[in-house]
C-alpha atoms as a PDB file:
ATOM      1  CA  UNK A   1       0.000   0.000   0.000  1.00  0.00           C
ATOM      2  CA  UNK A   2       1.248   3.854  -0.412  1.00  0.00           C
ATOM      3  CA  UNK A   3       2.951   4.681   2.471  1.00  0.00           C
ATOM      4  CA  UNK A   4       4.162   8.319   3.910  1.00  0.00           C
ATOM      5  CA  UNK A   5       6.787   8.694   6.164  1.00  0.00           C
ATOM      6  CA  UNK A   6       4.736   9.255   9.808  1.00  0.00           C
ATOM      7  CA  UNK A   7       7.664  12.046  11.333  1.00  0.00           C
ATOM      8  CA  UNK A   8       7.053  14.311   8.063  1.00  0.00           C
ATOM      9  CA  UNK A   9       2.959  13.795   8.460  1.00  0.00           C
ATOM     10  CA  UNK A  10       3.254  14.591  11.620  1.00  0.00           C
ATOM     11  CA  UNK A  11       4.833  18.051  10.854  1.00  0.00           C
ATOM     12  CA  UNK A  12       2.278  18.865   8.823  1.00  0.00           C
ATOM     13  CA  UNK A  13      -0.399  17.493  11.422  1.00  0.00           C
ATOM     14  CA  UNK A  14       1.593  19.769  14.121  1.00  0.00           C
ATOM     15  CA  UNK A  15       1.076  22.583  11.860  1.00  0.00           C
ATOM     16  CA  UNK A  16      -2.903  22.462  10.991  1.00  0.00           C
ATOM     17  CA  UNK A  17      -4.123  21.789  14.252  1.00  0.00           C
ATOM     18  CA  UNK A  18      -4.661  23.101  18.178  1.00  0.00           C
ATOM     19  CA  UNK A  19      -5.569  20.699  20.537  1.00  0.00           C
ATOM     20  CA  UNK A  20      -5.304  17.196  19.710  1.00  0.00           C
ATOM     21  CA  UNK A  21      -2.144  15.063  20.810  1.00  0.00           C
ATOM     22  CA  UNK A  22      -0.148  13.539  18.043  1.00  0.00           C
ATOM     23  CA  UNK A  23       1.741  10.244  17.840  1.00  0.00           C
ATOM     24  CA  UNK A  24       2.719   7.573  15.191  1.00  0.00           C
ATOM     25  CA  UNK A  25       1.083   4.002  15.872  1.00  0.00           C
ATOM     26  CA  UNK A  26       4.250   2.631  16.988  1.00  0.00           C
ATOM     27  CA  UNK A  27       8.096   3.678  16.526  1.00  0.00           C
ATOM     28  CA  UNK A  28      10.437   0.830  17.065  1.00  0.00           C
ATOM     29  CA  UNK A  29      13.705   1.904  18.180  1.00  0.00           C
ATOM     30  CA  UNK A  30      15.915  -1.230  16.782  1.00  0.00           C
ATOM     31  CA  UNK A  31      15.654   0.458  13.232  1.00  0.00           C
ATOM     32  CA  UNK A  32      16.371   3.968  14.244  1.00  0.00           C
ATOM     33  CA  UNK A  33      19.400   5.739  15.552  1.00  0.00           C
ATOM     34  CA  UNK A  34      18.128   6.995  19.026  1.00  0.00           C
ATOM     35  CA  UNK A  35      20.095  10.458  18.921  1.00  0.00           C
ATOM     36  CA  UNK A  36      18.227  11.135  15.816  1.00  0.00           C
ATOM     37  CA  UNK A  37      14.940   9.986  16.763  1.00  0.00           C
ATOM     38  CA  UNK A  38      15.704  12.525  20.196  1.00  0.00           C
ATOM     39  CA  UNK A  39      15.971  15.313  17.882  1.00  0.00           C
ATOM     40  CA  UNK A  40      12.946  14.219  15.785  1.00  0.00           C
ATOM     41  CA  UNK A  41      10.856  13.936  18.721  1.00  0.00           C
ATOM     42  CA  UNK A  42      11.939  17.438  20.084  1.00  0.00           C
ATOM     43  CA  UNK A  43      11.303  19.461  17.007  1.00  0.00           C
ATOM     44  CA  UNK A  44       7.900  17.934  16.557  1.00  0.00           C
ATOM     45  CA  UNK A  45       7.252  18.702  20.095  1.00  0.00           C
ATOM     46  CA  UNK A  46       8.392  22.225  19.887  1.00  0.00           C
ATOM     47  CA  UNK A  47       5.798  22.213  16.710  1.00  0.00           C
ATOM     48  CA  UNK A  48       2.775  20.852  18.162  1.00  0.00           C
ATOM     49  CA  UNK A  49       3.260  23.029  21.360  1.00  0.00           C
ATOM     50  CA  UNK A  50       3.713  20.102  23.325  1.00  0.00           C
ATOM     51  CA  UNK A  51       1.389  17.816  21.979  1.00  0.00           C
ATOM     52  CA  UNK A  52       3.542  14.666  21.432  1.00  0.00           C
ATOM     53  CA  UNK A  53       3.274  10.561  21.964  1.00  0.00           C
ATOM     54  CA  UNK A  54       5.894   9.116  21.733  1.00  0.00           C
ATOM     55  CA  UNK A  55       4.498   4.947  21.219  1.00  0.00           C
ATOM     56  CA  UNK A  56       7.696   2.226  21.201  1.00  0.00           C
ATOM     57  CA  UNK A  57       8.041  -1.498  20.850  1.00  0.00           C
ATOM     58  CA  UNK A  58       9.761  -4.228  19.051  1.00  0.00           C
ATOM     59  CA  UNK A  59       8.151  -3.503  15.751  1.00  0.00           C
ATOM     60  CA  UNK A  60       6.373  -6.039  13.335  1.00  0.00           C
ATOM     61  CA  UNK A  61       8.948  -8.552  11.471  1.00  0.00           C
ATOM     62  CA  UNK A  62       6.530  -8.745   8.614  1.00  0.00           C
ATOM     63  CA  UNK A  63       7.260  -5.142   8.149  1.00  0.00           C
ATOM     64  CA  UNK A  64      10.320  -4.733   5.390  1.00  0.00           C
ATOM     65  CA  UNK A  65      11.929  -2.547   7.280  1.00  0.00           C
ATOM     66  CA  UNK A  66      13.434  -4.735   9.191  1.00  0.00           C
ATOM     67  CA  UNK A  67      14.918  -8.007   7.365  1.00  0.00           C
ATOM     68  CA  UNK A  68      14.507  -6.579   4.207  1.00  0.00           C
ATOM     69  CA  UNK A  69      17.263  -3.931   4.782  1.00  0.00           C
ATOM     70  CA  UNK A  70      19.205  -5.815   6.756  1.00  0.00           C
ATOM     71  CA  UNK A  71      17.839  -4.425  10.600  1.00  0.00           C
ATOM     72  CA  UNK A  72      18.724  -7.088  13.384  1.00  0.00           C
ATOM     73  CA  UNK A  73      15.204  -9.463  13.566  1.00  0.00           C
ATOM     74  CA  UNK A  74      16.103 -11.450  16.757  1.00  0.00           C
ATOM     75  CA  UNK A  75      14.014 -10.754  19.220  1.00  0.00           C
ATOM     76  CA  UNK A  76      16.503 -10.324  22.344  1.00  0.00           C
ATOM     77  CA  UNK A  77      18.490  -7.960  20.658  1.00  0.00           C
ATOM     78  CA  UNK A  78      15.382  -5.770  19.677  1.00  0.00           C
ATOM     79  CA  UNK A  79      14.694  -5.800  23.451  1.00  0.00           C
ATOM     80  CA  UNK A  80      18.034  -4.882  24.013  1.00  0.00           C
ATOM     81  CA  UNK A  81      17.938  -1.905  21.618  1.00  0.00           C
ATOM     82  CA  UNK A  82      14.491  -0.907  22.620  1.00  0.00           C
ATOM     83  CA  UNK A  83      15.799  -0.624  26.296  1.00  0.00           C
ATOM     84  CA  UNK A  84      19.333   0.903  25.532  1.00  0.00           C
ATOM     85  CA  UNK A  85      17.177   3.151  23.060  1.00  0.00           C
ATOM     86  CA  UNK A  86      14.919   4.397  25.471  1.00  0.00           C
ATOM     87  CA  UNK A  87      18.088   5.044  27.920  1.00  0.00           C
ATOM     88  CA  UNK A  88      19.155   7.429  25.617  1.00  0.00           C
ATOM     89  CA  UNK A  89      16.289   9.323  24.686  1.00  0.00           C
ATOM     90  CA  UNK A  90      15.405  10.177  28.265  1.00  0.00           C
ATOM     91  CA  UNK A  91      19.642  11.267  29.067  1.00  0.00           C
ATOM     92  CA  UNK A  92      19.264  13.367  25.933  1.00  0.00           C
ATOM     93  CA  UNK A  93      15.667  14.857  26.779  1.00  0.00           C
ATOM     94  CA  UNK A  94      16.914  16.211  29.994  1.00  0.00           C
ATOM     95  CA  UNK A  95      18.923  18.635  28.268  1.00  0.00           C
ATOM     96  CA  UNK A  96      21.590  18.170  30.528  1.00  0.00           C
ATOM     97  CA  UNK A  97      25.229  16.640  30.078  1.00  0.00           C
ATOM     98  CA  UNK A  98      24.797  13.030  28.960  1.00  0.00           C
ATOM     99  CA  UNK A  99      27.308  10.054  27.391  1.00  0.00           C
ATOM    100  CA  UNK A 100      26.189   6.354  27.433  1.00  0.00           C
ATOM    101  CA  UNK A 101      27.706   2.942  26.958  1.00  0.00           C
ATOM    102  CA  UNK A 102      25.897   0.488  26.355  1.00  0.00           C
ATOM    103  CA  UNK A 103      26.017  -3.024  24.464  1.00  0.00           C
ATOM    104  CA  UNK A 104      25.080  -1.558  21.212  1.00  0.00           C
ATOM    105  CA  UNK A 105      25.441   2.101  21.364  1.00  0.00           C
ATOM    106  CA  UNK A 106      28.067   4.606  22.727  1.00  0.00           C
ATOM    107  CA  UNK A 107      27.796   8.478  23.130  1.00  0.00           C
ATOM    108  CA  UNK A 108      30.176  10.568  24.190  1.00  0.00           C
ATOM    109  CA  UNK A 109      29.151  13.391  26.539  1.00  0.00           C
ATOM    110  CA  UNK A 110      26.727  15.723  24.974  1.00  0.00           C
ATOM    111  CA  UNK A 111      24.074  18.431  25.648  1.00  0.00           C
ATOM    112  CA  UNK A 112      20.807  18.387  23.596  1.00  0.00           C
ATOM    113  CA  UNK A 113      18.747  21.741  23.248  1.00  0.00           C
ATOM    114  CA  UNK A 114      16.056  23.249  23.736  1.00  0.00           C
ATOM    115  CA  UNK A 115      14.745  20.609  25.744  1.00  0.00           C
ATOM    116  CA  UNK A 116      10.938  19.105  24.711  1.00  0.00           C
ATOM    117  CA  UNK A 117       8.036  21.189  25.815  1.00  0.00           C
ATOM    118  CA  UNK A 118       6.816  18.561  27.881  1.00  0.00           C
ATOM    119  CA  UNK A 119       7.920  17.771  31.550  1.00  0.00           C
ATOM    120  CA  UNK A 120       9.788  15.672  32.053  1.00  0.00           C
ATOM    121  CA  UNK A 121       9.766  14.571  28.920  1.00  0.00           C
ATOM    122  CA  UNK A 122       7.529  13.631  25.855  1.00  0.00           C
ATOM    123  CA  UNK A 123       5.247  11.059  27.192  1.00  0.00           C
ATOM    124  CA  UNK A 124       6.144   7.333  26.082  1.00  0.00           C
ATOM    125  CA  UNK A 125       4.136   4.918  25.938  1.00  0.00           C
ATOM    126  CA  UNK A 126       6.004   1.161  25.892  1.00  0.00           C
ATOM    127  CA  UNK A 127       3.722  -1.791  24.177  1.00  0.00           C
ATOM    128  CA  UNK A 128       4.040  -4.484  27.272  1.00  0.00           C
ATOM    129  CA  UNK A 129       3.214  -8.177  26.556  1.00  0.00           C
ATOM    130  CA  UNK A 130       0.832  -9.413  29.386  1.00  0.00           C
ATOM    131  CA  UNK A 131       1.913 -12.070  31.726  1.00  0.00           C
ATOM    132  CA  UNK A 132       5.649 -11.161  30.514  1.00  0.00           C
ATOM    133  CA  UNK A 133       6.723  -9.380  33.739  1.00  0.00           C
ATOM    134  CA  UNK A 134      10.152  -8.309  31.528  1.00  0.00           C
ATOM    135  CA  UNK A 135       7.891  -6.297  29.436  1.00  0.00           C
ATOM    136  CA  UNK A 136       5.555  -5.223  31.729  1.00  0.00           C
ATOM    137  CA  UNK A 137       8.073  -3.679  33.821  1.00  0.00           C
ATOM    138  CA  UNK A 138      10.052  -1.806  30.611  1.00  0.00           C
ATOM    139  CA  UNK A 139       6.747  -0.220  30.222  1.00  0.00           C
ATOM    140  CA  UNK A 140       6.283   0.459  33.942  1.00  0.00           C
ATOM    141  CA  UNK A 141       9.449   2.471  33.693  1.00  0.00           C
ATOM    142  CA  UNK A 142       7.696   5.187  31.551  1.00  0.00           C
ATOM    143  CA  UNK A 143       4.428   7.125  31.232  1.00  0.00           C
ATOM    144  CA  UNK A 144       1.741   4.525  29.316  1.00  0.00           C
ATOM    145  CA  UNK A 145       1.516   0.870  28.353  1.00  0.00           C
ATOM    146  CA  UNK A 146       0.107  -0.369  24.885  1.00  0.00           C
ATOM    147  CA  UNK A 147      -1.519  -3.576  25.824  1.00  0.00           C
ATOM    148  CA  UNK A 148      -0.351  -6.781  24.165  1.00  0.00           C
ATOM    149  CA  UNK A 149      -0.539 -10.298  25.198  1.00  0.00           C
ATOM    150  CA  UNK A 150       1.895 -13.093  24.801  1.00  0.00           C
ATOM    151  CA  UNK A 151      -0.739 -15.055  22.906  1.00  0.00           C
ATOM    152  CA  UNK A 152      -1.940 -12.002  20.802  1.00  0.00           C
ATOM    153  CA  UNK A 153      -5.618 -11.251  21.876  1.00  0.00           C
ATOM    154  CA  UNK A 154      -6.287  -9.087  24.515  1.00  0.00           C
ATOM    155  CA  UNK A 155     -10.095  -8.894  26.253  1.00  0.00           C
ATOM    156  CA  UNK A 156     -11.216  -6.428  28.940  1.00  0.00           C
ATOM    157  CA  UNK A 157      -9.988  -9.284  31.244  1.00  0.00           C
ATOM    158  CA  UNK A 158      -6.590  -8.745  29.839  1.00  0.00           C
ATOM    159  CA  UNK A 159      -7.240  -5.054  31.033  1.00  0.00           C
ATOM    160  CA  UNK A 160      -8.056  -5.729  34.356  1.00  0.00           C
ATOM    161  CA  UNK A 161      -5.339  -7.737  35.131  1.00  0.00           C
ATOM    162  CA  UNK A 162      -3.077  -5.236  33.228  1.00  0.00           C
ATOM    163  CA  UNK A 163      -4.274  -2.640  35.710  1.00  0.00           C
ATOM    164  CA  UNK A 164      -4.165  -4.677  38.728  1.00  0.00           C
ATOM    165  CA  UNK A 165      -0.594  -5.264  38.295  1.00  0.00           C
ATOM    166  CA  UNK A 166       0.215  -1.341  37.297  1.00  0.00           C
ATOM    167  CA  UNK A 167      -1.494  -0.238  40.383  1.00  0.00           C
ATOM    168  CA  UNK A 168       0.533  -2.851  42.610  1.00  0.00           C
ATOM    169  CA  UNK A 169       3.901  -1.563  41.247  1.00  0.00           C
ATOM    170  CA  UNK A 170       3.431   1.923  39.914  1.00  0.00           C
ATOM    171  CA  UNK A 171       1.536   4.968  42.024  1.00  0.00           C
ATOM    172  CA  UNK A 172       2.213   7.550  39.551  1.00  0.00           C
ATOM    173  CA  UNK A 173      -0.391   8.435  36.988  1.00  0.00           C
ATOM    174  CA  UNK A 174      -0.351   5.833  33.934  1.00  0.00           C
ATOM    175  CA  UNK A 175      -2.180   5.646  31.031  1.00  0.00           C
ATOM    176  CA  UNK A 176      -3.221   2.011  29.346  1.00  0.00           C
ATOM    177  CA  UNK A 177      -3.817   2.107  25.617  1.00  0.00           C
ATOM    178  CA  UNK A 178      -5.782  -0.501  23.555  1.00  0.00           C
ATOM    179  CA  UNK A 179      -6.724  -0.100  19.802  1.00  0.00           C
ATOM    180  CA  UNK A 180      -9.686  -1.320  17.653  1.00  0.00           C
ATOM    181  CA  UNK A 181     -12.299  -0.120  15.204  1.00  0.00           C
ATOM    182  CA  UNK A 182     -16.117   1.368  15.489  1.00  0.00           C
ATOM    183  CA  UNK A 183     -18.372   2.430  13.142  1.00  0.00           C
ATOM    184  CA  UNK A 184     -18.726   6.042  12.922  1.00  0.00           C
ATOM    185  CA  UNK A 185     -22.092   5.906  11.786  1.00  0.00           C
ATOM    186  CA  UNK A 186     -23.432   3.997  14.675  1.00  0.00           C
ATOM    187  CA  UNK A 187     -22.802   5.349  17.738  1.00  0.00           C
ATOM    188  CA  UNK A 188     -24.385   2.425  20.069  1.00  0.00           C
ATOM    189  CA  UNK A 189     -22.478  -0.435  18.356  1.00  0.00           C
ATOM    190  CA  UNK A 190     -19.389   2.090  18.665  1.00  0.00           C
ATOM    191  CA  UNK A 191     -20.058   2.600  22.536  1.00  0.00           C
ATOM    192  CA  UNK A 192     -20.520  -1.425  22.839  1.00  0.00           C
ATOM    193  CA  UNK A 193     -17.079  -2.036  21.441  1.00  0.00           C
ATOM    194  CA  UNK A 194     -14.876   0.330  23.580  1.00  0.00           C
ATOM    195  CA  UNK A 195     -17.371   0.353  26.777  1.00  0.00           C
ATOM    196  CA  UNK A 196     -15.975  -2.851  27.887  1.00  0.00           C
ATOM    197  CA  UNK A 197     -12.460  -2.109  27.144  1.00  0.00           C
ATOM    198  CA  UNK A 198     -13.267   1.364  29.146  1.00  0.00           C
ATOM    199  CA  UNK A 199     -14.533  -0.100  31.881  1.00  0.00           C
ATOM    200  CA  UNK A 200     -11.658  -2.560  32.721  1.00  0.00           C
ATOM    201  CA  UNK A 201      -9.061   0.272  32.759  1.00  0.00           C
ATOM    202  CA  UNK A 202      -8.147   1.691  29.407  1.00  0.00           C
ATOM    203  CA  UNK A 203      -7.691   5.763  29.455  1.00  0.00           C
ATOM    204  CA  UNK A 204      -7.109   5.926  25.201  1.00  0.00           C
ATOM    205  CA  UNK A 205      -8.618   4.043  23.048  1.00  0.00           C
ATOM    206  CA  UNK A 206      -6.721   4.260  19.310  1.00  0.00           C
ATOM    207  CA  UNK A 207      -9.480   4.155  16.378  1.00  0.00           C
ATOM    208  CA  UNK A 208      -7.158   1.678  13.914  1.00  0.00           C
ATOM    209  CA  UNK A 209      -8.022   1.465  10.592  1.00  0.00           C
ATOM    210  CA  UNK A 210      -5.912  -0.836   9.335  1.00  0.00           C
ATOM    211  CA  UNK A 211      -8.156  -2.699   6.621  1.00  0.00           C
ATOM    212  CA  UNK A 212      -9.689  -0.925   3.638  1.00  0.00           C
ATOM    213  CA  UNK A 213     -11.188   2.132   2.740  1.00  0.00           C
ATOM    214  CA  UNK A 214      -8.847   3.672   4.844  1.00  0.00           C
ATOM    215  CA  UNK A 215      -7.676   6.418   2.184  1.00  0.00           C
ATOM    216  CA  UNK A 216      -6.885   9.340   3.259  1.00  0.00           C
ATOM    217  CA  UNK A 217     -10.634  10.916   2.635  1.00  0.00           C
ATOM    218  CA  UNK A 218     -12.248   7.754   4.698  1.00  0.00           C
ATOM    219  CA  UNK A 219     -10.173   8.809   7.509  1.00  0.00           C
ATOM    220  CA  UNK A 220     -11.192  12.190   7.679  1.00  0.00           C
ATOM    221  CA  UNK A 221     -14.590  11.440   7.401  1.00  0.00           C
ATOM    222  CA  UNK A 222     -14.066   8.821  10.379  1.00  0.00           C
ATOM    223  CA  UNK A 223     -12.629  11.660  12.231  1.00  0.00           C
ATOM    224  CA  UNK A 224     -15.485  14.302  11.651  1.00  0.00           C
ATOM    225  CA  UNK A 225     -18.052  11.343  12.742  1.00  0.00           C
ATOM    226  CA  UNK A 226     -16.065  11.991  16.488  1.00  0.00           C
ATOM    227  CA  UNK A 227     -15.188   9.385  18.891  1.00  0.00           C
ATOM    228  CA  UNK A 228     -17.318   6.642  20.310  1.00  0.00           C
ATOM    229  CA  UNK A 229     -20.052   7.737  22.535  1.00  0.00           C
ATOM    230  CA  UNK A 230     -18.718   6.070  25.940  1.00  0.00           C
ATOM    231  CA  UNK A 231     -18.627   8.932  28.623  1.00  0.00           C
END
């Protein structure tokens, strides 16, 4: 399918709107060089006025960017990068003094400015693989958790127990995202689909549109038809 680069859309997206927050699906670190993606993230919070997500994981293997350009596939050393990754982009967000060394990357001391908008940083929010406590902790380390399960489905029960085990080892504010697709034009088959989801734990809910039409003009008119009716 065509397919824009999301960091460029977004600049345009920072540009011709106010209020909304803006974030690609998901950015996966292990193909990316985190000092870049710092900057990236910065100037496109400085743009939006502080309206940036910044949404990480390991990133879809059936997605050419990876194997087909020669990115590392094996999942431990995604991990690996995703966490050194992360390392870095909070050092370099602080806008303080920073160097690293790490198994994969090495920086020598440097000071990244202006510093986001946001405090302390640009939100992130980590995709974390319920039971896996490994990945459930990564995420626990930052502002949000995309849920995933080990075995690929996740139900409000997923949710609950997603939010049980945030609450026992995190008392900061956390959000827990989950993804999915309503119809626009029916607002109580909409509400049926997210209420459950909303009432186990999730604070965002991601419309995904991921099969067809989803051209550009059947998203906006998804996005004019406003968000399920669940409050």
């Amino acid at each position: 399918m065509e397919t824009y680069d999301p960091w460029v859309v977004m600049a345009a997206m920072a540009m011709r709107t106010r209020r909304v927050r803006i974030g690609a699906m998901l950015t996966p670190p292990a193909r990316r060089r985190p000092w870049k993606l710092a900057r990236e993230a910065i100037a496109l919070d400085h743009l939006s006025g502080g309206r940036l997500v910044l949404p990480v994981g390991l990133g879809a293997l059936d997605d050419g960017g990876f194997g087909k350009v020669g990115e590392p596939t094996d999942r431990r050393v995604r991990a690996r990068l995703l966490d050194e990754s992360l390392e870095i982009l909070t050092g370099l967000w602080s806008g303080e003094p920073f160097s690293y060394e790490g198994e994969h990357y090495r920086l020598e001391e440097m000071t990244f400015l202006p510093r986001p908008v946001q405090r302390p940083r640009v939100p992130i929010w980590v995709v974390g693989a319920w039971p896996s406590r490994k990945s459930m902790n990564r995420a626990l380390r930052y502002d949000g958790l995309l849920a995933y399960t080990t075995r690929g489905e996740v139900t409000p029960e997923d949710i609950r127990e997603m939010k049980c085990y945030v609450e026992e080892n995190r008392g900061s504010p956390f959000d827990i995202v989950w993804e999915g697709e309503t119809p626009g034009d029916d607002g109580e088959r909409a509400a049926s689909a997210v209420r459950p989801y909303a009432e186990a734990g999730i604070t965002w809910w991601i419309e995904s549109r991921w099969s067809p039409p989803n051209e550009p003009e059947d998203l906006r008119a998804r996005i004019r038809q406003g968000p399920p009716p669940v409050g």
